[in-house]
Protein backbone atom coordinates (compact mmCIF):
# COMPACT_ATOMS: atom_id res chain seq x y z
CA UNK A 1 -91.11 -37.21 53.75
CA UNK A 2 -94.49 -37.96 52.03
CA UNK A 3 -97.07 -38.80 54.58
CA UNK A 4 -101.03 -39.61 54.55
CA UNK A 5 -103.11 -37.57 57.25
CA UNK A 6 -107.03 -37.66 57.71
CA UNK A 7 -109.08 -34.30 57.62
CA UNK A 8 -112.46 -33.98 58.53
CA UNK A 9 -115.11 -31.91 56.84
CA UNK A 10 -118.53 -32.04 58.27
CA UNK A 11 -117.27 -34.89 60.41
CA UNK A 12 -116.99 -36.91 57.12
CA UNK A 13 -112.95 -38.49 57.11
CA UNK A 14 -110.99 -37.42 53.94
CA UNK A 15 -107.38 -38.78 53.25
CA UNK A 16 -104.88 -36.23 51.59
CA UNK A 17 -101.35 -37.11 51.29
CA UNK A 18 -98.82 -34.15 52.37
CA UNK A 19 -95.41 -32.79 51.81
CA UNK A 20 -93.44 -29.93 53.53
CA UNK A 21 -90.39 -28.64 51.55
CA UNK A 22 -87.86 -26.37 52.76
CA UNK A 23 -86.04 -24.67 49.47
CA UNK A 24 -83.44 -21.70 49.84
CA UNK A 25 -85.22 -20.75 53.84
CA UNK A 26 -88.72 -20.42 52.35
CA UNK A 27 -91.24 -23.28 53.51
CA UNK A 28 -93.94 -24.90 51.04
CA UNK A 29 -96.86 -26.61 52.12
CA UNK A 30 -97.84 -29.36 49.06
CA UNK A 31 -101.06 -31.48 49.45
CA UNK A 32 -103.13 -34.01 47.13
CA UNK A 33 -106.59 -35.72 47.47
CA UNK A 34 -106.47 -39.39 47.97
CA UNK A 35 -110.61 -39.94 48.95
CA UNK A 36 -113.03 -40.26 51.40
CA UNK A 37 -111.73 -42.77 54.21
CA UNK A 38 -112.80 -46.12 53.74
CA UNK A 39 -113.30 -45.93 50.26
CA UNK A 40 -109.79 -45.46 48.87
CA UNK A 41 -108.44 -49.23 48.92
CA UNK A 42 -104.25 -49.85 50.41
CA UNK A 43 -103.47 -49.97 47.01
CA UNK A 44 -105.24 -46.67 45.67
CA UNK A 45 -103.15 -45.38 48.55
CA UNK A 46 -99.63 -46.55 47.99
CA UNK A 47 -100.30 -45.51 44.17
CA UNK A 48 -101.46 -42.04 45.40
CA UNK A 49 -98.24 -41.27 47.30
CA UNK A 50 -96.18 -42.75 44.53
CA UNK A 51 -97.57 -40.34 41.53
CA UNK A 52 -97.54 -37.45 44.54
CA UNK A 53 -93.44 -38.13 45.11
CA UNK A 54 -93.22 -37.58 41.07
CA UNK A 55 -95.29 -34.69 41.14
CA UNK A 56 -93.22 -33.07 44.62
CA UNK A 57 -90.26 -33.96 42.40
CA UNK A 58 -91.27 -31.65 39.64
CA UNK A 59 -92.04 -29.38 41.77
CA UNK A 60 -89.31 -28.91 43.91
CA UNK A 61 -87.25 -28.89 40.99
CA UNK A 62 -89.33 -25.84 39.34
CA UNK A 63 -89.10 -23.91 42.97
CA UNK A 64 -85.71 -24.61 42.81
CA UNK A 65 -84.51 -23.42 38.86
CA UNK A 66 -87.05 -20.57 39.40
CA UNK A 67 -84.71 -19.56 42.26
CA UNK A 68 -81.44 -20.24 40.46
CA UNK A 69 -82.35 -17.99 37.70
CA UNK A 70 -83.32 -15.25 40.15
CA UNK A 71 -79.80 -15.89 42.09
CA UNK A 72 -77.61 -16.51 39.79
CA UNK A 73 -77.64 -14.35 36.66
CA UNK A 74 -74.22 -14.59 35.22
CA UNK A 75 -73.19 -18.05 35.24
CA UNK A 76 -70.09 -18.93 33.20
CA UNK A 77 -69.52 -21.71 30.61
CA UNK A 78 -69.53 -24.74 31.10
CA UNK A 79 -71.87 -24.07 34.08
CA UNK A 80 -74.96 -23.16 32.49
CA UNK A 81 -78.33 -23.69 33.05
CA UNK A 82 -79.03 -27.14 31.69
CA UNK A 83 -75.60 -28.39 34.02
CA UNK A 84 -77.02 -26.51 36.93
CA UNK A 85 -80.33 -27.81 36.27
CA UNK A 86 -78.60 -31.56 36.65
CA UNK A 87 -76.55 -30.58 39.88
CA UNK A 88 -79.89 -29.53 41.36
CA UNK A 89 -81.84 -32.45 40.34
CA UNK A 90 -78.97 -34.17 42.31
CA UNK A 91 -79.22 -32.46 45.39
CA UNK A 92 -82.59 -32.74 45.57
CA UNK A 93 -82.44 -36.49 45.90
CA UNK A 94 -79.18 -35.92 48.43
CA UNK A 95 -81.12 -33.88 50.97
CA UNK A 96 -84.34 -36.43 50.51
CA UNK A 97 -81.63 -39.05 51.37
CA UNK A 98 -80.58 -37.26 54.51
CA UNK A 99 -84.27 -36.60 55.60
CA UNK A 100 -85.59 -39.80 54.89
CA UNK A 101 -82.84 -41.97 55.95
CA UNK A 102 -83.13 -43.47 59.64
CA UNK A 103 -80.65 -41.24 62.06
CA UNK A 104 -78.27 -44.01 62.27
CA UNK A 105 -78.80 -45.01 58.71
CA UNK A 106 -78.02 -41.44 58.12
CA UNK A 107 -75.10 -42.22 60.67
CA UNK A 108 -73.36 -44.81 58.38
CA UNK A 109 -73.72 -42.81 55.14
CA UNK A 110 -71.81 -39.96 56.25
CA UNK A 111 -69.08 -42.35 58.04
CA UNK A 112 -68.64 -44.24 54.75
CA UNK A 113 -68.02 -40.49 52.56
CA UNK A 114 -66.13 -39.30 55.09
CA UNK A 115 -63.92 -42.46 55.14
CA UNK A 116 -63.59 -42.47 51.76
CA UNK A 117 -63.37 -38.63 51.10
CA UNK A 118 -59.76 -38.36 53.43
CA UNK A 119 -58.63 -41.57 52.09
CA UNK A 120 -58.75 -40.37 48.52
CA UNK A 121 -57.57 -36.84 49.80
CA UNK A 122 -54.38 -37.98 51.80
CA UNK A 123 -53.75 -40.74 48.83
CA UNK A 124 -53.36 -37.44 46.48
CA UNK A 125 -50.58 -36.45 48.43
CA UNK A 126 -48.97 -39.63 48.71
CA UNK A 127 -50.59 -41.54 51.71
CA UNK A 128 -49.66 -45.39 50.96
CA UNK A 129 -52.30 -46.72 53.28
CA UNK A 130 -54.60 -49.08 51.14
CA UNK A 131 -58.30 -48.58 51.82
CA UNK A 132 -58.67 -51.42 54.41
CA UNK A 133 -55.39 -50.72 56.32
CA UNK A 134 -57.08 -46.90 56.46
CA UNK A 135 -60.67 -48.36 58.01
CA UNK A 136 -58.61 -50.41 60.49
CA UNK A 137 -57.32 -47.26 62.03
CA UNK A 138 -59.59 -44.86 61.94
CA UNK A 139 -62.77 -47.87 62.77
CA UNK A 140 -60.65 -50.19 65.01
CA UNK A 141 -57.65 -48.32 66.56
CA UNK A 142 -55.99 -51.03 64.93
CA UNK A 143 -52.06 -50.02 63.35
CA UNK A 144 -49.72 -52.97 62.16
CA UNK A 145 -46.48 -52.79 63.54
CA UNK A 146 -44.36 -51.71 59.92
CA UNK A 147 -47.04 -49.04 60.18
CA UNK A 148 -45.49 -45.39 58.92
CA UNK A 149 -46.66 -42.70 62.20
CA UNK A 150 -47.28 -39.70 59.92
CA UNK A 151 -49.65 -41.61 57.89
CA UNK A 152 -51.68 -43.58 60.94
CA UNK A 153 -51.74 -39.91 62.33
CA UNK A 154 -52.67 -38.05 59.13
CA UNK A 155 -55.58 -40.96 58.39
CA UNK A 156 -56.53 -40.44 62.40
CA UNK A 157 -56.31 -36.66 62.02
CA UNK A 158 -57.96 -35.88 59.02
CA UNK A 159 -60.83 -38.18 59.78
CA UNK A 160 -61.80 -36.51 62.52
CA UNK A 161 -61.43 -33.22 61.39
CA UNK A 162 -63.57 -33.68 58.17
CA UNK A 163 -66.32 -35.65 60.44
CA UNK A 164 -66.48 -32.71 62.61
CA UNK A 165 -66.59 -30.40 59.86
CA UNK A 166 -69.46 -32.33 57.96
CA UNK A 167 -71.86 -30.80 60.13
CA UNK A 168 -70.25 -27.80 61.70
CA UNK A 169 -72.40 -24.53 61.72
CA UNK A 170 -69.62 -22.30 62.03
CA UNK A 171 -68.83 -19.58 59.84
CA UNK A 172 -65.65 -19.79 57.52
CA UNK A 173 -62.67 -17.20 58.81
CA UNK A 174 -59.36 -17.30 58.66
CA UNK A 175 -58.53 -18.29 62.59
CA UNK A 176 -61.17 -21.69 61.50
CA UNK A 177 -58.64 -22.47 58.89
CA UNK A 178 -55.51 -22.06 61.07
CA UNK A 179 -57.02 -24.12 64.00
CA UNK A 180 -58.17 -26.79 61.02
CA UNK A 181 -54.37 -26.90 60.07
CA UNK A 182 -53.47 -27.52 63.61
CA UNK A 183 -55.89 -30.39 64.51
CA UNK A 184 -55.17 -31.76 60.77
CA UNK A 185 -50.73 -31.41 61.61
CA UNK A 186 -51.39 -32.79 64.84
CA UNK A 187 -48.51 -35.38 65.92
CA UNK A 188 -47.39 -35.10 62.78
CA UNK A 189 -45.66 -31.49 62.06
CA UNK A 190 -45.41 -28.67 64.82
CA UNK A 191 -44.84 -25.87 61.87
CA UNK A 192 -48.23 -24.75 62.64
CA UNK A 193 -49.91 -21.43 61.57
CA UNK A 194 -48.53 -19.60 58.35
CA UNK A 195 -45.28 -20.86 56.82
CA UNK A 196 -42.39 -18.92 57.98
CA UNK A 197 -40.41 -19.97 54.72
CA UNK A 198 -41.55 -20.46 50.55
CA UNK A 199 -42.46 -23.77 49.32
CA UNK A 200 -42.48 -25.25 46.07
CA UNK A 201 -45.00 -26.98 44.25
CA UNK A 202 -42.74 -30.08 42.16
CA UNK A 203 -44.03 -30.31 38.62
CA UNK A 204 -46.21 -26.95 38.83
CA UNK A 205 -44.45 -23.85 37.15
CA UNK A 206 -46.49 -21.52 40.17
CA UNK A 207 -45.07 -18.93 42.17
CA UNK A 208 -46.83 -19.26 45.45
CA UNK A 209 -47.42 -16.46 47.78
CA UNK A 210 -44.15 -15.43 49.83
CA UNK A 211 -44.36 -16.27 53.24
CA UNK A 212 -44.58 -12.70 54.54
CA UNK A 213 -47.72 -12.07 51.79
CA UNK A 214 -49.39 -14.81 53.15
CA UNK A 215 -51.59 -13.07 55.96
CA UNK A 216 -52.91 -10.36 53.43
CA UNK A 217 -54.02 -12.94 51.41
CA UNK A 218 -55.64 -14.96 53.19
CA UNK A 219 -57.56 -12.28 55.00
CA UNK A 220 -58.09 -10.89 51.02
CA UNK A 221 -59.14 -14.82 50.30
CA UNK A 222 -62.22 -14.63 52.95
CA UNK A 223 -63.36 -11.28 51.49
CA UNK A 224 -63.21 -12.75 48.23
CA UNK A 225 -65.14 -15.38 49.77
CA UNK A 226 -67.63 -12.92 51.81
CA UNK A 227 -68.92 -11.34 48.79
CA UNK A 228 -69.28 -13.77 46.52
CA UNK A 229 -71.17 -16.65 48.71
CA UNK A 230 -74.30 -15.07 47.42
CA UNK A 231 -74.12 -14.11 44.44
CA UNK A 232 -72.19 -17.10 42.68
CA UNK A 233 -73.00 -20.78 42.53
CA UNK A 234 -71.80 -22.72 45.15
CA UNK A 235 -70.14 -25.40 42.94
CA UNK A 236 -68.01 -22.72 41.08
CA UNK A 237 -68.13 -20.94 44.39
CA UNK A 238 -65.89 -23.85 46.25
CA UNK A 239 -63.42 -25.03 43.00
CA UNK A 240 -62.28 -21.09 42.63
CA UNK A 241 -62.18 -20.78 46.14
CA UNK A 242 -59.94 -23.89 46.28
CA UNK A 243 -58.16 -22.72 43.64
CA UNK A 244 -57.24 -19.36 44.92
CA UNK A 245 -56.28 -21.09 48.39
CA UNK A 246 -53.84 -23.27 46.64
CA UNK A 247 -52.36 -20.28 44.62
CA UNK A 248 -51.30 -18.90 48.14
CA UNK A 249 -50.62 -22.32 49.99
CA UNK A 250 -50.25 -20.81 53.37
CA UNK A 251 -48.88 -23.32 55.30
CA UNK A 252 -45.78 -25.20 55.23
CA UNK A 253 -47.61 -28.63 54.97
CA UNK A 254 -51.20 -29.89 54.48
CA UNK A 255 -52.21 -27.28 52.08
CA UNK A 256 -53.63 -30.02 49.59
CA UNK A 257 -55.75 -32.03 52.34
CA UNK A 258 -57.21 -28.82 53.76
CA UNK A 259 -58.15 -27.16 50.84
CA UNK A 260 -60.27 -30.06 49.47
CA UNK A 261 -61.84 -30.24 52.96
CA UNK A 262 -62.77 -26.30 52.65
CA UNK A 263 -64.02 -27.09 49.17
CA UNK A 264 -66.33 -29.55 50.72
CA UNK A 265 -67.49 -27.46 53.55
CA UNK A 266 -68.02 -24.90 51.00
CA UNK A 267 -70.55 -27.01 49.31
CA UNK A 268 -71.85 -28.34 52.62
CA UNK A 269 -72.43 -24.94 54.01
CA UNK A 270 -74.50 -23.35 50.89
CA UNK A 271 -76.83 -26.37 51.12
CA UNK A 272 -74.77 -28.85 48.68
CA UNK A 273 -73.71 -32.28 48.53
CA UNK A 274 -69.87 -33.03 49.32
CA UNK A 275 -67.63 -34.35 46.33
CA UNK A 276 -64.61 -36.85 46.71
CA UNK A 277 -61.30 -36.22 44.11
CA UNK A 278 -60.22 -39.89 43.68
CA UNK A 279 -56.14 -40.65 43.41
CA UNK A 280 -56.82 -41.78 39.77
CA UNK A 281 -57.51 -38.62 38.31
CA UNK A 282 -54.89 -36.93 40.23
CA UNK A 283 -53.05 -35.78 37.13
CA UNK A 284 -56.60 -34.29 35.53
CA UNK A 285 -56.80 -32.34 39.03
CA UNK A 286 -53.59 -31.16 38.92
CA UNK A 287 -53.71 -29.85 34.93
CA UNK A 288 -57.02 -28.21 35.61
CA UNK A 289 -55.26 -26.26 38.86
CA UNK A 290 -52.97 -25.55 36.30
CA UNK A 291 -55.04 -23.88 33.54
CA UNK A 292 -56.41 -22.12 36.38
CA UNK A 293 -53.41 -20.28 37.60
CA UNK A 294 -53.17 -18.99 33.61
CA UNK A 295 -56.35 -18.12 34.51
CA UNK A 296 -58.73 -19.75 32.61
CA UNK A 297 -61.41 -21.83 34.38
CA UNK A 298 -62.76 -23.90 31.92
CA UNK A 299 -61.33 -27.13 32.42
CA UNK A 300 -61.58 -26.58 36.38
CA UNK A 301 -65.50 -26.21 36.08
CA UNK A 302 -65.61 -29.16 33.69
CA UNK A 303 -63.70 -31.13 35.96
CA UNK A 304 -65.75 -29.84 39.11
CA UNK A 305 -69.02 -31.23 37.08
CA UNK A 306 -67.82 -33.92 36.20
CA UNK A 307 -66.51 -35.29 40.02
CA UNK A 308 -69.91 -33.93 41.11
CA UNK A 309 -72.13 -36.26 38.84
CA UNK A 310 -69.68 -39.03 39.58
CA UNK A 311 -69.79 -38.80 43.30
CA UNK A 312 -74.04 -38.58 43.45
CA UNK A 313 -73.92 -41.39 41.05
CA UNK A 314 -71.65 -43.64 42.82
CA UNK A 315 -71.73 -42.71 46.22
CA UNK A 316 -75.16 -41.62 46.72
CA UNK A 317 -77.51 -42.12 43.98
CA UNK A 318 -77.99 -45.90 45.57
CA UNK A 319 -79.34 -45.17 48.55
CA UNK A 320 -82.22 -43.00 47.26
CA UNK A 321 -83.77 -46.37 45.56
CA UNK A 322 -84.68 -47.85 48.86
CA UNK A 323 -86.59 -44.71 49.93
């Protein structure tokens, strides 16, 4: 946040307005001359900080490519520089949201994503509950009578889960995703823990992994994840990730609800804003899991930009006006 503080200098009061910014763990100190107290009018003042946000802005956002170049050398098409340069500029405003938002402004934010997040998530796998039926429950504890159980308990379930996960520090492991399948099936399917037999995937010419494959990859999965957290960028980071977990679907049921929740706390962990995958473009998501398993993750990046830009724009773009 951009504040005004008074130095002294020979006892005479000076006014400097001030900025700390935290980019990739390093800590920069930025600072700007406003005038000698009692000589700078309100309005020289509120202009001051104004052109000083701009300036931070520019900053921040040359700290920040300066870094991505250094990080990330080899980034793939269509993630290149000037898209990454966009998804930054983004995120910048995001975590300027989060820090300058009141703590139960903040509060409401992230209960309106999450709300909408799992609503869109479970509606991709068939959850009839309209949006206001869906707030009811997991706002109000309130379920109509004609209600269908599995889908009050997978709206219940899932909305908890992602909450908690939203601002979890803990690392990402295997046993994290089994007990996230378990709180996720809860009251709704006791096949918890790997599946025991194959599933299919209707409409998808994929073989998934066989059931007694499933632990070595998954445990090959986090490696995969281990050493590449680093080195490539976290949006291509969480899609391939997601895609890979979906090749093996380990589980006999929820595999599509918590492997868009991973991709999420993929992006949430490395420092990025979350993305939602509306109902509307389930088809889009589904083709461009598809030209993935052929192996060819061009239309899966595309797609992954494209839901990014959408979600800042429309979900959180808004609230960074009223800064």
């Amino acid at each position: 946040m951009v504040f005004v503080q008074e130095r002294k200098l020979k006892g005479i009061p000076y006014l400097y307005v001030n900025k700390t910014l935290r980019i990739k763990n390093t800590v920069f100190k930025i600072s700007k001359y406003l005038g000698r107290k009692g000589e700078v009018s309100d309005a020289q003042i509120k202009k001051g900080m104004k052109d000083f946000a701009l300036d931070v802005d520019r900053k921040t956002h040359a700290l920040v490519m300066k870094d991505i170049r250094k990080r990330y050398a080899h980034l793939e098409y269509p993630l290149d520089l000037s898209e990454v340069e966009k998804i930054e500029e983004m995120n910048i405003k995001y975590h300027e949201i989060r820090k300058s938002l009141h703590s139960k402004d903040w509060m409401d934010v992230k209960k309106r994503f999450v709300a909408n997040f799992v609503f869109e998530s479970n509606a991709l796998e068939g959850n009839s509950l309209t949006l206001k039926n869906f707030s009811e429950i997991v706002f109000e504890d309130k379920v109509e009578s004609s209600a269908d159980l599995r889908e009050v308990y997978d709206a219940k379930n899932s909305y908890m889960v992602f909450s908690d996960l939203f601002d979890s520090k803990r690392e990402l492991t295997e046993s994290a995703i089994i007990n996230l399948h378990k709180k996720i099936m809860k009251n709704i399917d006791n096949r918890v823990g790997y599946k025991k037999v194959p599933n299919i995937l209707l409409g998808r010419d994929l073989e998934l992994t066989k059931p007694e494959h499933v632990e070595k990859e998954m445990k090959m999965l986090i490696t995969w994840y281990q050493d590449n957290k680093d080195a490539m960028y976290p949006l291509e980071l969480a899609f391939k990730f997601h895609h890979r977990f979906e090749k093996i679907h380990p589980f006999a049921d929820g595999n599509g609800r918590i492997g868009r929740m991973l991709l999420n706390y993929i992006l949430i962990k490395r420092g990025y804003f979350p993305i939602i995958i509306r109902k509307t473009v389930r088809e889009r998501y589904l083709k461009a899991l598809q030209a993935a398993d052929l192996g060819t993750y061009v239309v899966l990046m595309r797609f992954a930009l494209e839901k990014a830009k959408q979600t800042h724009r429309k979900f959180f773009e808004v609230y960074y006006h009223y800064l």
